[in-house]
PDB file of N, CA and C in Angstrom:
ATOM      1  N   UNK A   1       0.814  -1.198   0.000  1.00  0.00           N
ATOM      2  CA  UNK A   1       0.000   0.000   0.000  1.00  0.00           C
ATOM      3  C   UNK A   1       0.855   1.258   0.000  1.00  0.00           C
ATOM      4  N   UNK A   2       2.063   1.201   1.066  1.00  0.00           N
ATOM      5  CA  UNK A   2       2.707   2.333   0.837  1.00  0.00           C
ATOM      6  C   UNK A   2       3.293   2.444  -0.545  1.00  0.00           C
ATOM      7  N   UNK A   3       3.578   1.741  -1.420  1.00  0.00           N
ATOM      8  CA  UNK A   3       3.945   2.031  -2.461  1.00  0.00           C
ATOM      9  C   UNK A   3       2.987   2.680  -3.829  1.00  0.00           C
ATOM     10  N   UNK A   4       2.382   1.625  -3.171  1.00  0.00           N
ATOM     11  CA  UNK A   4       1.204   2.927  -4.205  1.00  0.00           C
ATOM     12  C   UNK A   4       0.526   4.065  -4.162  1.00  0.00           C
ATOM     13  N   UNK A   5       0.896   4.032  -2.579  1.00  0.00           N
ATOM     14  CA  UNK A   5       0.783   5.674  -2.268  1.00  0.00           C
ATOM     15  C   UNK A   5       1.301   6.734  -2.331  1.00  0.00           C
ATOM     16  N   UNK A   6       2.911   6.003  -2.392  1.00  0.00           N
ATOM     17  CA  UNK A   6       3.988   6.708  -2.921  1.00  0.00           C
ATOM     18  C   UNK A   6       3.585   7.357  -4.638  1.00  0.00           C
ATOM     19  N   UNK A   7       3.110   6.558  -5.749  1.00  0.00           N
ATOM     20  CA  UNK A   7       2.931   6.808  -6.889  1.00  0.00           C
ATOM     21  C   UNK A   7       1.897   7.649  -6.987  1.00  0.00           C
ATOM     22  N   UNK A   8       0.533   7.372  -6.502  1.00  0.00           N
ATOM     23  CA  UNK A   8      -0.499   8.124  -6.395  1.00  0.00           C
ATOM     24  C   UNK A   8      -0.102   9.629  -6.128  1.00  0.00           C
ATOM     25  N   UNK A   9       0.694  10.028  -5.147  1.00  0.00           N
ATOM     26  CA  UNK A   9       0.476  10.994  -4.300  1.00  0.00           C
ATOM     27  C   UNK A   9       1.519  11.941  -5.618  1.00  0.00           C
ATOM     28  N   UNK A  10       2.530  10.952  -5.983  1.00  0.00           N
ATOM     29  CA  UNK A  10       4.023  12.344  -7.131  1.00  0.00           C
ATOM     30  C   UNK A  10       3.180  12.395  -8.240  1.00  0.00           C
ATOM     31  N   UNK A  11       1.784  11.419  -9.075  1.00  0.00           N
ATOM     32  CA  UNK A  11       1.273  11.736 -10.097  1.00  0.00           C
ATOM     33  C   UNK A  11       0.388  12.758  -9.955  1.00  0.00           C
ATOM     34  N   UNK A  12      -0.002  13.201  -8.784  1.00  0.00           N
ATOM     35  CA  UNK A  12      -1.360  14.145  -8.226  1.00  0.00           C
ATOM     36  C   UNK A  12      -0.296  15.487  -7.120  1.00  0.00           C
ATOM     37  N   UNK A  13       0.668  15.216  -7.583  1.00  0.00           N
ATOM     38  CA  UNK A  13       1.145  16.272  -6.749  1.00  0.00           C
ATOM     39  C   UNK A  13       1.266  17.526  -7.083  1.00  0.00           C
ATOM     40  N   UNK A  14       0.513  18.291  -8.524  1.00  0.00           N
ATOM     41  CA  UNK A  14       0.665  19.046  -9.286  1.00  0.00           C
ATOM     42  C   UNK A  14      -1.497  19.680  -8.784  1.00  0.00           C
ATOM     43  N   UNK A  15      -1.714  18.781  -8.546  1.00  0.00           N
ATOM     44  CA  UNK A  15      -3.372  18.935  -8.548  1.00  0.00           C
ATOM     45  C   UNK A  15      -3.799  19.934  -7.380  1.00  0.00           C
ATOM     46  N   UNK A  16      -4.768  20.497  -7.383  1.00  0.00           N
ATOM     47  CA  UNK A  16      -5.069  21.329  -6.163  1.00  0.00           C
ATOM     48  C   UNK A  16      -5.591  21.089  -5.008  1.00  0.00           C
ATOM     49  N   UNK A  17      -5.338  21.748  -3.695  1.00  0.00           N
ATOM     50  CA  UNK A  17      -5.807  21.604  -2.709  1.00  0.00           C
ATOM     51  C   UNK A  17      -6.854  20.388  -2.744  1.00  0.00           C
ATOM     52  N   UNK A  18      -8.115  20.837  -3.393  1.00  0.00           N
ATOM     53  CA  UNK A  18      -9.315  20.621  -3.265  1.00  0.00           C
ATOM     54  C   UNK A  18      -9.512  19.124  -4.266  1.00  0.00           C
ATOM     55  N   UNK A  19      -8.098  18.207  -4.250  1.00  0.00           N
ATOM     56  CA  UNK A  19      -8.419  17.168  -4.324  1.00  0.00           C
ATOM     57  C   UNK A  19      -7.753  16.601  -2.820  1.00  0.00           C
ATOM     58  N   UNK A  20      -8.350  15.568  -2.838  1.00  0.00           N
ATOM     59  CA  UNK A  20      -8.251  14.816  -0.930  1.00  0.00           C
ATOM     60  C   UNK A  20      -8.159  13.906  -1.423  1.00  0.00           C
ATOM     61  N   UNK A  21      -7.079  13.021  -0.584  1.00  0.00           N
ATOM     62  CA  UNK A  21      -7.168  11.397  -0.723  1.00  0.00           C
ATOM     63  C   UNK A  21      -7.554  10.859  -0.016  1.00  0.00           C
ATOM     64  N   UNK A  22      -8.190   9.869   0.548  1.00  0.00           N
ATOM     65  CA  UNK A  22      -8.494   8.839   1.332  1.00  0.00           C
ATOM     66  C   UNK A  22      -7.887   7.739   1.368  1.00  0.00           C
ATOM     67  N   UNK A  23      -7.165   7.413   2.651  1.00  0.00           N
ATOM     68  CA  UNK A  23      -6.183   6.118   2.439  1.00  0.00           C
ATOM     69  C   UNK A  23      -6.083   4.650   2.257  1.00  0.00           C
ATOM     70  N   UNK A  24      -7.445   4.666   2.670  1.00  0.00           N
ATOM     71  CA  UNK A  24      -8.393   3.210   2.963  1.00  0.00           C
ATOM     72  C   UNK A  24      -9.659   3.743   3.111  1.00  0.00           C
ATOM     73  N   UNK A  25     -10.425   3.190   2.566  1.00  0.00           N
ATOM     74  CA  UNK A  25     -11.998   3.397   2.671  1.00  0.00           C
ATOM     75  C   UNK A  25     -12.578   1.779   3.664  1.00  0.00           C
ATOM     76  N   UNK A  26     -12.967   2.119   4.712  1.00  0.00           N
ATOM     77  CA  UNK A  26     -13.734   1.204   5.873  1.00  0.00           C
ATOM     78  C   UNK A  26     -12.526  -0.169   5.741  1.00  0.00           C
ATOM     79  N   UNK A  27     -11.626   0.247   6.865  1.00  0.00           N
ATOM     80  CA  UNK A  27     -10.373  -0.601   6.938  1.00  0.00           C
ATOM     81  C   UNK A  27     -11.281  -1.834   8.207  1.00  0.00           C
ATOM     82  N   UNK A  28     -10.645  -2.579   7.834  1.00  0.00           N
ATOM     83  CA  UNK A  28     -11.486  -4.444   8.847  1.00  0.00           C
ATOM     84  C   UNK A  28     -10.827  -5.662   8.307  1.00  0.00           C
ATOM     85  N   UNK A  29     -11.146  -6.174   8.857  1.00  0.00           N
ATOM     86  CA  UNK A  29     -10.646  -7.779   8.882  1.00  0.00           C
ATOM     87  C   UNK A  29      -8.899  -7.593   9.131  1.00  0.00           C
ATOM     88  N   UNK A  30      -7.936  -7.972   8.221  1.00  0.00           N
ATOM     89  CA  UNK A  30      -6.667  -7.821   9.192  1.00  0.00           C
ATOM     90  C   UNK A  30      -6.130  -6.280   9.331  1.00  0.00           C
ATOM     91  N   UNK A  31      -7.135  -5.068   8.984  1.00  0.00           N
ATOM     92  CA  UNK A  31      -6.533  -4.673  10.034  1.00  0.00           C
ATOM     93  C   UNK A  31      -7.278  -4.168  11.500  1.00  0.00           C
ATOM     94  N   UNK A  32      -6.577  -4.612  12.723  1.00  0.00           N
ATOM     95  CA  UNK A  32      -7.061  -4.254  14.079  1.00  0.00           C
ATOM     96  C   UNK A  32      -6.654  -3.079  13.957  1.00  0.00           C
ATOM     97  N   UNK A  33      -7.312  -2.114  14.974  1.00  0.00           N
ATOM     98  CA  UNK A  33      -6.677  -1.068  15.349  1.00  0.00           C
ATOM     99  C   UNK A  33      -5.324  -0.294  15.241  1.00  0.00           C
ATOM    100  N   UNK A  34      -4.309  -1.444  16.171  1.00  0.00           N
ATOM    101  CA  UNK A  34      -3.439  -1.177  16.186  1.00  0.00           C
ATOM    102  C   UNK A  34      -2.387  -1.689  14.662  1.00  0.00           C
ATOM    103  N   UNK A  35      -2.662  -2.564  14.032  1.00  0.00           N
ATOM    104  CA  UNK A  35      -2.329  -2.564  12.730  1.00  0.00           C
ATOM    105  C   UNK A  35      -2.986  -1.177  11.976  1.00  0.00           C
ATOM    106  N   UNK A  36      -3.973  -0.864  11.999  1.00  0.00           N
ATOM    107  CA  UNK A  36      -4.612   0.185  10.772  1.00  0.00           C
ATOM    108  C   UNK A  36      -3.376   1.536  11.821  1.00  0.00           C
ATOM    109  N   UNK A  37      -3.787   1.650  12.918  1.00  0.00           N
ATOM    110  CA  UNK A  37      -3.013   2.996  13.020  1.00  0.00           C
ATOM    111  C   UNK A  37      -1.210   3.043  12.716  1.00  0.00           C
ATOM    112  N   UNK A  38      -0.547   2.374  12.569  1.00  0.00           N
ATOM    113  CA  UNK A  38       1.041   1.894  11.782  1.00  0.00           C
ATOM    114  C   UNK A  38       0.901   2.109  11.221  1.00  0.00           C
ATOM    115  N   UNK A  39      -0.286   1.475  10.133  1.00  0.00           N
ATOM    116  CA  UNK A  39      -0.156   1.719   8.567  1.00  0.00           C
ATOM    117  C   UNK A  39      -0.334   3.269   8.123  1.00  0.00           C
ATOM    118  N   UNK A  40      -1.257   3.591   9.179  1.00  0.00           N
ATOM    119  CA  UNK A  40      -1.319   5.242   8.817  1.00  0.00           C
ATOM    120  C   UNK A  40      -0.701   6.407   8.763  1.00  0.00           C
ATOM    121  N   UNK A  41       0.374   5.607   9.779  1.00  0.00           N
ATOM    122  CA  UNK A  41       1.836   6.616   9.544  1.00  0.00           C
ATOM    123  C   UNK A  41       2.876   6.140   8.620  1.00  0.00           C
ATOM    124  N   UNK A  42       2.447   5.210   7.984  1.00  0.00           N
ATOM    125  CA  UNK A  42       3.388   4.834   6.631  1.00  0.00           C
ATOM    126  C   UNK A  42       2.882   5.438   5.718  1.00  0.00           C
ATOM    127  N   UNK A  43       1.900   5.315   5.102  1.00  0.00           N
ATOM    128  CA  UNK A  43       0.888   5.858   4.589  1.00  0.00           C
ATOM    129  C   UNK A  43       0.777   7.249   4.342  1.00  0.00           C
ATOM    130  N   UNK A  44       0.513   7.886   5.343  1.00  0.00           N
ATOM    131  CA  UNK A  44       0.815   9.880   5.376  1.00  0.00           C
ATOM    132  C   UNK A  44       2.460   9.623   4.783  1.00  0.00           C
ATOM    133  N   UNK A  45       3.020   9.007   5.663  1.00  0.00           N
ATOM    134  CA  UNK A  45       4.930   9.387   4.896  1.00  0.00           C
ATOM    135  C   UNK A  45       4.930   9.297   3.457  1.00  0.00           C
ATOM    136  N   UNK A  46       3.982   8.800   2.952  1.00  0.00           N
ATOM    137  CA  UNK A  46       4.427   8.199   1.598  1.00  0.00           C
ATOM    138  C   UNK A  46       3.738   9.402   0.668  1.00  0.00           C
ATOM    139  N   UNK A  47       2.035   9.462   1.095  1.00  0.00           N
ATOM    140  CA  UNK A  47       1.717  10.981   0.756  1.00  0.00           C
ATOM    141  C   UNK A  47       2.264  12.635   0.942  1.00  0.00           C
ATOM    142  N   UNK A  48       2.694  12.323   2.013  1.00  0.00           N
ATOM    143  CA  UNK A  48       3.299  13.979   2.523  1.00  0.00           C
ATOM    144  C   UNK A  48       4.804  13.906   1.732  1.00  0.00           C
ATOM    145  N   UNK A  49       5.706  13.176   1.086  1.00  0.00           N
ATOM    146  CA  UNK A  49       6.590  12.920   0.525  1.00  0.00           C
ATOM    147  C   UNK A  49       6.537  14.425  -0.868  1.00  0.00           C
ATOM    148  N   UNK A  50       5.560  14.021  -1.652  1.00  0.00           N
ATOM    149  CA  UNK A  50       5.345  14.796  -2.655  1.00  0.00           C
ATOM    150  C   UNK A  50       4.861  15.945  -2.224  1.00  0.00           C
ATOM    151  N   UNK A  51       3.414  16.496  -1.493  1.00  0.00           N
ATOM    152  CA  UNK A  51       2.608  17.125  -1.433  1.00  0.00           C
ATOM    153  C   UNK A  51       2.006  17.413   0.576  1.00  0.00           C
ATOM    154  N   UNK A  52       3.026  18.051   1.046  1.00  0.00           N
ATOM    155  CA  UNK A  52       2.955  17.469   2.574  1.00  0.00           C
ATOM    156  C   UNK A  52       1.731  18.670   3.277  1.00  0.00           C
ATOM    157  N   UNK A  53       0.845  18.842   2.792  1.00  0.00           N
ATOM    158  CA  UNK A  53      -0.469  20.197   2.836  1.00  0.00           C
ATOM    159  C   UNK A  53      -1.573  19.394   1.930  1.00  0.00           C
ATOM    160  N   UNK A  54      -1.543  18.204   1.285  1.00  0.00           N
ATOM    161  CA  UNK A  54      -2.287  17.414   0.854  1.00  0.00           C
ATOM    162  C   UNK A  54      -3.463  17.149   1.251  1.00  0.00           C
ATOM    163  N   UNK A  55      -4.949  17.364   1.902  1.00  0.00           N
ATOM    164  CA  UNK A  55      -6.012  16.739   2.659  1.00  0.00           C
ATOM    165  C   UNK A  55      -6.012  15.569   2.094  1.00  0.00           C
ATOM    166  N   UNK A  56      -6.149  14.758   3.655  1.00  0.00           N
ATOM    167  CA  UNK A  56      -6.400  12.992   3.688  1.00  0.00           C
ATOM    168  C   UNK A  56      -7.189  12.761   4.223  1.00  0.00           C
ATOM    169  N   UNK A  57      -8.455  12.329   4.237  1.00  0.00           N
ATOM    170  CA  UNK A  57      -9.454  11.563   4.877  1.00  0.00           C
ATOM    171  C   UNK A  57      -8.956  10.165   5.912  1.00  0.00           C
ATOM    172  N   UNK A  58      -8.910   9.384   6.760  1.00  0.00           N
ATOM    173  CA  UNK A  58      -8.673   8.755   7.593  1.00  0.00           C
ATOM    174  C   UNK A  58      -9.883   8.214   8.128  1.00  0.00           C
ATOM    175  N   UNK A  59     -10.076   7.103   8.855  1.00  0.00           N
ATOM    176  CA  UNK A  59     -11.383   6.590   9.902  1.00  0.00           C
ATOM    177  C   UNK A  59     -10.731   5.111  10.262  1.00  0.00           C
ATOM    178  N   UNK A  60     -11.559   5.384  11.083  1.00  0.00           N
ATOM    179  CA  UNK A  60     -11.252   3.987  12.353  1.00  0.00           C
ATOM    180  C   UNK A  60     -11.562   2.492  11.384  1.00  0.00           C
ATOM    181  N   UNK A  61     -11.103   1.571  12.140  1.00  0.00           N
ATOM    182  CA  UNK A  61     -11.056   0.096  11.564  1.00  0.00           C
ATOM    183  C   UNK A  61     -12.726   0.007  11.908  1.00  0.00           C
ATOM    184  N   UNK A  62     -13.122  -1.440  11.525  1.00  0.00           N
ATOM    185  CA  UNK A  62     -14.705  -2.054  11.689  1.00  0.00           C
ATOM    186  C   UNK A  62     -15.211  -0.689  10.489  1.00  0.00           C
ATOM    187  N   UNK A  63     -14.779  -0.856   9.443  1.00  0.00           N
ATOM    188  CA  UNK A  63     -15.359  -0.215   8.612  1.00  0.00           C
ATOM    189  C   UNK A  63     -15.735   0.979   8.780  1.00  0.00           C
ATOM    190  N   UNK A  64     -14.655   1.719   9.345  1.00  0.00           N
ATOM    191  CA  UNK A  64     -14.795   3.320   9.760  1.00  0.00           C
ATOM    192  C   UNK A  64     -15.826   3.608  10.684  1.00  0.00           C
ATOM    193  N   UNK A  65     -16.478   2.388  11.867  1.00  0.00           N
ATOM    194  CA  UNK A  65     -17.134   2.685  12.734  1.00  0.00           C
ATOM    195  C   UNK A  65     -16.990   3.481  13.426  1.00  0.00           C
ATOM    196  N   UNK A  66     -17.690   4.129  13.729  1.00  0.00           N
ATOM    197  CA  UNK A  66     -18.111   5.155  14.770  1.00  0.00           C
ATOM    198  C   UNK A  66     -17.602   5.054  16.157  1.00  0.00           C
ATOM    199  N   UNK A  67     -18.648   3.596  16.929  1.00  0.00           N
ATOM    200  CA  UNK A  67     -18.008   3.095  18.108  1.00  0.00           C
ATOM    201  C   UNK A  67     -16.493   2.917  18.453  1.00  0.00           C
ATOM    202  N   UNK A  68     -15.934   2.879  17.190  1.00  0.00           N
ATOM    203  CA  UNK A  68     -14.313   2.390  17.339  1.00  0.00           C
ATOM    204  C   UNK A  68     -12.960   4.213  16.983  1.00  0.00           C
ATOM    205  N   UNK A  69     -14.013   4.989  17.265  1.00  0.00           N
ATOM    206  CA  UNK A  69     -13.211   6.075  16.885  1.00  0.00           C
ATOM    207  C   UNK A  69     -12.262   6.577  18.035  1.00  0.00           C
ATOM    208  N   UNK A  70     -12.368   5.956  19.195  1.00  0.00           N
ATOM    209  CA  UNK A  70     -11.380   6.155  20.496  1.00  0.00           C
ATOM    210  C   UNK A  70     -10.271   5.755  20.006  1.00  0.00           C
ATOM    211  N   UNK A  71     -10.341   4.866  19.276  1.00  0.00           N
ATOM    212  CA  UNK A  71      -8.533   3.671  18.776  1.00  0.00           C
ATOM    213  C   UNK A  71      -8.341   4.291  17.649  1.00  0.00           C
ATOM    214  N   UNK A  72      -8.627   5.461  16.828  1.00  0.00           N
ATOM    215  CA  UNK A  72      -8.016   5.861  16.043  1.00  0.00           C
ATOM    216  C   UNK A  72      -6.674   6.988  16.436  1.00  0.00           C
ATOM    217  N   UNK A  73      -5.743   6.839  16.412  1.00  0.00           N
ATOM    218  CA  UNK A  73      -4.908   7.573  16.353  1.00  0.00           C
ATOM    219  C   UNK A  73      -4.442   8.271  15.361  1.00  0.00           C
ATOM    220  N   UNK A  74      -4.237   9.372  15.043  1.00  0.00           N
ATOM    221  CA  UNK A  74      -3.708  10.345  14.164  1.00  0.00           C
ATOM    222  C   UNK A  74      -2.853  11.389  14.802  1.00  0.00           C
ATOM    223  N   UNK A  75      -1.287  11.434  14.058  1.00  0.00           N
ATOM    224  CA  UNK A  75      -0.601  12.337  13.756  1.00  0.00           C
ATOM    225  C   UNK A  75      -1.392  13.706  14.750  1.00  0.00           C
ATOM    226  N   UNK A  76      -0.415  14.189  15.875  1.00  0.00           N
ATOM    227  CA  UNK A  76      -1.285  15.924  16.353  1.00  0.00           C
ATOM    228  C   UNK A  76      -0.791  16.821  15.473  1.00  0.00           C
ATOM    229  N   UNK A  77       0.569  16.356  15.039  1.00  0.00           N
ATOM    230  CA  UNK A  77       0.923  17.696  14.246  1.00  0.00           C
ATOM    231  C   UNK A  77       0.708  18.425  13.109  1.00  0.00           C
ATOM    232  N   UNK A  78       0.181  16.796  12.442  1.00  0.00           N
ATOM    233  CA  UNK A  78      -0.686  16.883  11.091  1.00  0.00           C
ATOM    234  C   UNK A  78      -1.787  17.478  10.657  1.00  0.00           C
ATOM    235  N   UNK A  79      -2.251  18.723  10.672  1.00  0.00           N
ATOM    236  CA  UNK A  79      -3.007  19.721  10.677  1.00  0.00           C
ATOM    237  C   UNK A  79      -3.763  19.220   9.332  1.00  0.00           C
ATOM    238  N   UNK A  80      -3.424  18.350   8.584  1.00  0.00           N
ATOM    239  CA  UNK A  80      -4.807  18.232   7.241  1.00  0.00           C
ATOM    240  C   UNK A  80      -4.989  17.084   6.696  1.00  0.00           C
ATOM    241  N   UNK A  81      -5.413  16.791   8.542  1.00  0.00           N
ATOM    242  CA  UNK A  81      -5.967  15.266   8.189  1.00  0.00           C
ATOM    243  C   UNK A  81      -7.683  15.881   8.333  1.00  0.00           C
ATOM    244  N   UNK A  82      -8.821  14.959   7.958  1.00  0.00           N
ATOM    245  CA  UNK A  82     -10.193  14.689   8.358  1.00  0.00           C
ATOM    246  C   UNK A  82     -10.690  13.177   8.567  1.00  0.00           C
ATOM    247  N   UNK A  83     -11.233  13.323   9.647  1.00  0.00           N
ATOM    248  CA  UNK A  83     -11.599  11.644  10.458  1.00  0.00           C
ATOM    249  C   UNK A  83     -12.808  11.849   9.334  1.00  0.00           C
ATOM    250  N   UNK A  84     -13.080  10.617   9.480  1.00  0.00           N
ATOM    251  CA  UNK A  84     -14.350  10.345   8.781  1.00  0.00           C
ATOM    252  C   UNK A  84     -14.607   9.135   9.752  1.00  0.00           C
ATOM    253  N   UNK A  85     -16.504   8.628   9.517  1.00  0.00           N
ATOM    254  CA  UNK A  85     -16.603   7.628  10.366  1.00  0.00           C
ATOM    255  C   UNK A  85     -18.188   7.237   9.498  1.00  0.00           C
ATOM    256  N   UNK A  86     -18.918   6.048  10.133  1.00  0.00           N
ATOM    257  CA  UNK A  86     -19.717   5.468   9.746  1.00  0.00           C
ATOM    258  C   UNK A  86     -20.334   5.096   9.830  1.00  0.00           C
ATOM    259  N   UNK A  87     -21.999   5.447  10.288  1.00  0.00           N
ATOM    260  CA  UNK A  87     -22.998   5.077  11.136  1.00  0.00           C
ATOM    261  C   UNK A  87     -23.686   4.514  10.510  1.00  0.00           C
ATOM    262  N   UNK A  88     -24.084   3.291  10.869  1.00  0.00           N
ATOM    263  CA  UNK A  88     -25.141   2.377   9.799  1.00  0.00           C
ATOM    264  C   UNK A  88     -26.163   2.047  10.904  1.00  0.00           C
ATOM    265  N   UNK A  89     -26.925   2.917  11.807  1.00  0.00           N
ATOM    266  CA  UNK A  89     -27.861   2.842  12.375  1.00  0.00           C
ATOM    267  C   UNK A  89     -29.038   3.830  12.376  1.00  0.00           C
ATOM    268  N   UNK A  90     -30.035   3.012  12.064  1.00  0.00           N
ATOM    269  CA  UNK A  90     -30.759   1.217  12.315  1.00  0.00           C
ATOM    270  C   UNK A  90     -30.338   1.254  11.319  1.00  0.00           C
ATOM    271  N   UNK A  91     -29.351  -0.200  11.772  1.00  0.00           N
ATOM    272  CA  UNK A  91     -28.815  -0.849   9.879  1.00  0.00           C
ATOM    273  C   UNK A  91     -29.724  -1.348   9.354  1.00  0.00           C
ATOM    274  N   UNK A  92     -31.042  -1.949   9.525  1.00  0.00           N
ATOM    275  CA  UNK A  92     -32.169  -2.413   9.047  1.00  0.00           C
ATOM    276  C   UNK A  92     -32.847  -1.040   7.978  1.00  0.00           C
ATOM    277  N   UNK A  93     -32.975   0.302   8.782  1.00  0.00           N
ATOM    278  CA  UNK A  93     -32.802   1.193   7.863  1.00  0.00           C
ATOM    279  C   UNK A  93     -32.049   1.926   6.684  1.00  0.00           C
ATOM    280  N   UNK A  94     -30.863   1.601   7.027  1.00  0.00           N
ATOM    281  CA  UNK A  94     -29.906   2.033   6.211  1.00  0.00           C
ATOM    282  C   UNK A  94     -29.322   1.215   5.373  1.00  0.00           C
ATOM    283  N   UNK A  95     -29.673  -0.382   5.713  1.00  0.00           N
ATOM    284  CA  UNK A  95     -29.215  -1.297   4.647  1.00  0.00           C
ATOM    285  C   UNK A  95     -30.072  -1.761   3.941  1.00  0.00           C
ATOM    286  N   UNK A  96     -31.504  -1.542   4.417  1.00  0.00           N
ATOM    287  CA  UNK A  96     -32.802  -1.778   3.768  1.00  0.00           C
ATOM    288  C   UNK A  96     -32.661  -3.444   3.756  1.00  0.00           C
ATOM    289  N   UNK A  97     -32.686  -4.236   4.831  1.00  0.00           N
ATOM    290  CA  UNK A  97     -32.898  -5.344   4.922  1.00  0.00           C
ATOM    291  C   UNK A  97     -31.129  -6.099   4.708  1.00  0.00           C
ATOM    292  N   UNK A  98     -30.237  -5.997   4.406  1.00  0.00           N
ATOM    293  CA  UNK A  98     -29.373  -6.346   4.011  1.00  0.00           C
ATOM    294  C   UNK A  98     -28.990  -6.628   5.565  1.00  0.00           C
ATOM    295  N   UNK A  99     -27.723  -8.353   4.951  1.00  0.00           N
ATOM    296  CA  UNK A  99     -27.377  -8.913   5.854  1.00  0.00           C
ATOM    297  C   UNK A  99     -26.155  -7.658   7.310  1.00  0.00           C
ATOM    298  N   UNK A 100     -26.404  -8.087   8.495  1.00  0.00           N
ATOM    299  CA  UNK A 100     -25.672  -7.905   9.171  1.00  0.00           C
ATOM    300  C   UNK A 100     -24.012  -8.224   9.299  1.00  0.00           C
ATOM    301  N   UNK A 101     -23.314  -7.086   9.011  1.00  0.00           N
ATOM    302  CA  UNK A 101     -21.931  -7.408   9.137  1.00  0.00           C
ATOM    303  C   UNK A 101     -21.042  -7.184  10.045  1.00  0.00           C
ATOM    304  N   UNK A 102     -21.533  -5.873  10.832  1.00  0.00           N
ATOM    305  CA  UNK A 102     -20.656  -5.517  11.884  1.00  0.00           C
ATOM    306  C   UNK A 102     -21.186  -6.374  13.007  1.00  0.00           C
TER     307      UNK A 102
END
């Protein structure tokens, strides 16, 4: 992943502000917590490399749950990050019948 973040980030490093990357969209299964937050400081290194004022979107493991946003750790110094997170409640509402995953 860091490597393709590495590429992503020097081909888009010419682009403006007002494109944002997102590093993982609803990170789960291997990674726990403490795996997803490592990767996230590999990850920013590899983006902030080219473009270090870049906006990155970020969110907690269990699919950017909500409940799990205490174990997200992010960078303090990193001024342009945005958490994102993911409420699928009533998932019966919001999935319109669809199976239960979390």
């Amino acid at each position: 992943m860091t490597a393709l973040w590495m590429q992503i980030a020097a081909r888009y490093r010419e682009r403006p502000d007002s494109v944002y990357f997102e590093l993982y969209n609803e990170p789960h299964d291997k990674f726990d917590a403490v795996a997803w937050n490592e990767a996230i400081l590999r990850l920013l290194a590899a983006v902030r490399k080219s473009k270090p004022a870049r906006p990155v979107i970020v969110g907690p493991v269990s699919w950017n749950n909500i409940r799990v946003l205490d174990q997200l750790k992010l960078p303090e110094s990193d001024r342009h990050l945005i958490a994102t997170v993911h409420y699928y409640e009533p998932f019966e509402f919001t999935h319109q019948g669809g199976a239960r995953v979390l």
